[in-house]
Protein backbone atom coordinates (compact mmCIF):
# COMPACT_ATOMS: atom_id res chain seq x y z
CA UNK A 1 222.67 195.18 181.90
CA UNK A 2 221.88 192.29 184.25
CA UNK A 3 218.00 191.02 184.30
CA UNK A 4 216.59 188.39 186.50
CA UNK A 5 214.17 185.97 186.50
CA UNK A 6 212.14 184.17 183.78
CA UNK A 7 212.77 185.78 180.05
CA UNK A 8 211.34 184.66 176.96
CA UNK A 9 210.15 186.69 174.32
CA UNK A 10 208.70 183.68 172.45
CA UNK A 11 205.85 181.32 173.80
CA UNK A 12 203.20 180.64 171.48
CA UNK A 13 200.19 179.10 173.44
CA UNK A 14 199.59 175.30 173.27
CA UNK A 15 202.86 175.34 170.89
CA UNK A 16 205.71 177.19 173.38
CA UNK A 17 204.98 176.96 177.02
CA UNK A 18 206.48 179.48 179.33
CA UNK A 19 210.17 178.33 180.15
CA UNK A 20 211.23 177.82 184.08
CA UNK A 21 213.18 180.61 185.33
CA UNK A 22 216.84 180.87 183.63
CA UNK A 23 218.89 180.13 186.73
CA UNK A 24 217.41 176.22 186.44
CA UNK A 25 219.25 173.64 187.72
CA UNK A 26 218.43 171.15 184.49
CA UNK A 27 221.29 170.97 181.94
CA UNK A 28 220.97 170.90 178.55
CA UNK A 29 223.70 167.56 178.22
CA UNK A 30 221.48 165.89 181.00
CA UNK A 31 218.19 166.56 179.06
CA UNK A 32 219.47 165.51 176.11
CA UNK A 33 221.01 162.45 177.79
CA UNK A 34 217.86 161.40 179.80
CA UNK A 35 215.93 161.90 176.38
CA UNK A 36 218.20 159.82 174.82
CA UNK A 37 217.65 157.00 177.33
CA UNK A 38 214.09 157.04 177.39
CA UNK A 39 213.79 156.48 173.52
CA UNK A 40 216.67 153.87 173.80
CA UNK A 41 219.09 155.68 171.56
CA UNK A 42 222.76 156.88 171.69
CA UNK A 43 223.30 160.84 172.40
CA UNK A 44 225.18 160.36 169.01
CA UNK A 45 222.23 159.43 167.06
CA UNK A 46 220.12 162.23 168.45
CA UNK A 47 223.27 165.15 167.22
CA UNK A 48 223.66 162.85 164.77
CA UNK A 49 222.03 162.70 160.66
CA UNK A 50 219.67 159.82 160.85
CA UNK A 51 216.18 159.57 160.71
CA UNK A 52 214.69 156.63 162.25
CA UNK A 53 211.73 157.15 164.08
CA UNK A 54 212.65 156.49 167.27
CA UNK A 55 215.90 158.99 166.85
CA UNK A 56 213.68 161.72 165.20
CA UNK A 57 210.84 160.85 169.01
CA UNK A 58 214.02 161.76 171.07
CA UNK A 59 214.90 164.63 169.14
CA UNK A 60 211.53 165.99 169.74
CA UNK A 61 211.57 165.41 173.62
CA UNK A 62 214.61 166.79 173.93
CA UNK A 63 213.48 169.78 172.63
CA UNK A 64 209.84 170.26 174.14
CA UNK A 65 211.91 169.72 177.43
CA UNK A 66 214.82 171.33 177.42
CA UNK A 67 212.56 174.03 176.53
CA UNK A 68 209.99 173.62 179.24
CA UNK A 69 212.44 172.85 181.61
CA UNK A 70 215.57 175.03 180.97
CA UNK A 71 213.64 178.46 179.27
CA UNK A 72 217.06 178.68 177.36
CA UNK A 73 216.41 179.48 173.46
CA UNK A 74 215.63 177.66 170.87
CA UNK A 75 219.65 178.42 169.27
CA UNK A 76 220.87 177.00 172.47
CA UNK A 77 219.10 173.94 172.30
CA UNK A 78 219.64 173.82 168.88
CA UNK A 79 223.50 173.79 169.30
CA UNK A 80 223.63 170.98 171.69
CA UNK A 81 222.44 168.70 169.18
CA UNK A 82 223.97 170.41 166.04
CA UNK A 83 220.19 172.09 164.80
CA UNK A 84 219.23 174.98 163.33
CA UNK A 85 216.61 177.03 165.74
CA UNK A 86 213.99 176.89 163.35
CA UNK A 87 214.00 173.52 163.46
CA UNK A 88 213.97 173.03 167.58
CA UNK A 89 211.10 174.64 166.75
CA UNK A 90 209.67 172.69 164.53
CA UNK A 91 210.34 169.91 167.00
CA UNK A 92 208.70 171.27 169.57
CA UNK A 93 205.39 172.01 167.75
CA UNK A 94 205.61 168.13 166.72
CA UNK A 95 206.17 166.72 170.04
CA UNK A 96 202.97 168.60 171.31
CA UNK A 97 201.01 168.03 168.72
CA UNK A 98 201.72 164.29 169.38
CA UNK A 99 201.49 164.62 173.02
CA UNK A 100 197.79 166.05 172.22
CA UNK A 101 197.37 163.55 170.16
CA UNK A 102 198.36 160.76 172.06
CA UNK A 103 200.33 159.48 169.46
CA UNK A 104 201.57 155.57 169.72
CA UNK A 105 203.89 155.75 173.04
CA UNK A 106 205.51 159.33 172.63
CA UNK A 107 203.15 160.84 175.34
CA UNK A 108 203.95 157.96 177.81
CA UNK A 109 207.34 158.43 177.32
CA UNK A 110 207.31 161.84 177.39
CA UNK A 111 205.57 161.73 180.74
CA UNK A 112 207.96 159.80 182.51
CA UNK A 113 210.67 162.02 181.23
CA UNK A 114 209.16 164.79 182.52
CA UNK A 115 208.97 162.88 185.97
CA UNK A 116 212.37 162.24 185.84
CA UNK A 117 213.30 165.93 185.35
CA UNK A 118 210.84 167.10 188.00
């Protein structure tokens, strides 16, 4: 069965926004990559163990936009950096709680990564 356009069973309001259409041009590696720059950590230490704040703040954009950007699921953005999907989900809910928040420089951040992407 082929099926086009946007798809996702899962978006929770103000948690899960709907994703962009699946035929995206954004790339999970070049999310996770721009992310990774923005926070000023290696790619390694986002797949990787540790959990330094600013590692865990990359993590979480990462997530929130490969989600919003890609509309791929939450296993596939998991396996990029080595997660289960429950927790990309956790992430996400964290990064928008903290973008509602306005916590310390996460939302600025976030921001301009979601400039970049756009």
């Amino acid at each position: 069965m082929i099926i086009t356009g946007c798809i996702s069973p899962y978006v929770i309001p103000g948690i899960l926004p709907p994703p962009v259409c699946s035929s995206s041009v954004y790339d999970l590696h070049n999310i996770l990559r721009m992310a990774s720059e923005f926070f000023s950590v290696s790619v390694e230490d986002v797949r990787g163990r540790k959990r330094r704040r600013n590692i865990i703040f990359a993590r979480h954009a990462y997530c929130l936009a490969a989600r919003t950007f890609t509309g791929k699921s939450t296993i596939a953005i998991g396996r990029v950096i080595g997660r289960h999907h429950a927790t990309v989900l956790n992430s996400i809910e964290a990064a928008s709680n903290m973008i509602d928040t306005g916590f310390g420089d996460f939302k600025n951040k976030f921001e301009y990564l979601k400039e970049a992407l756009q």
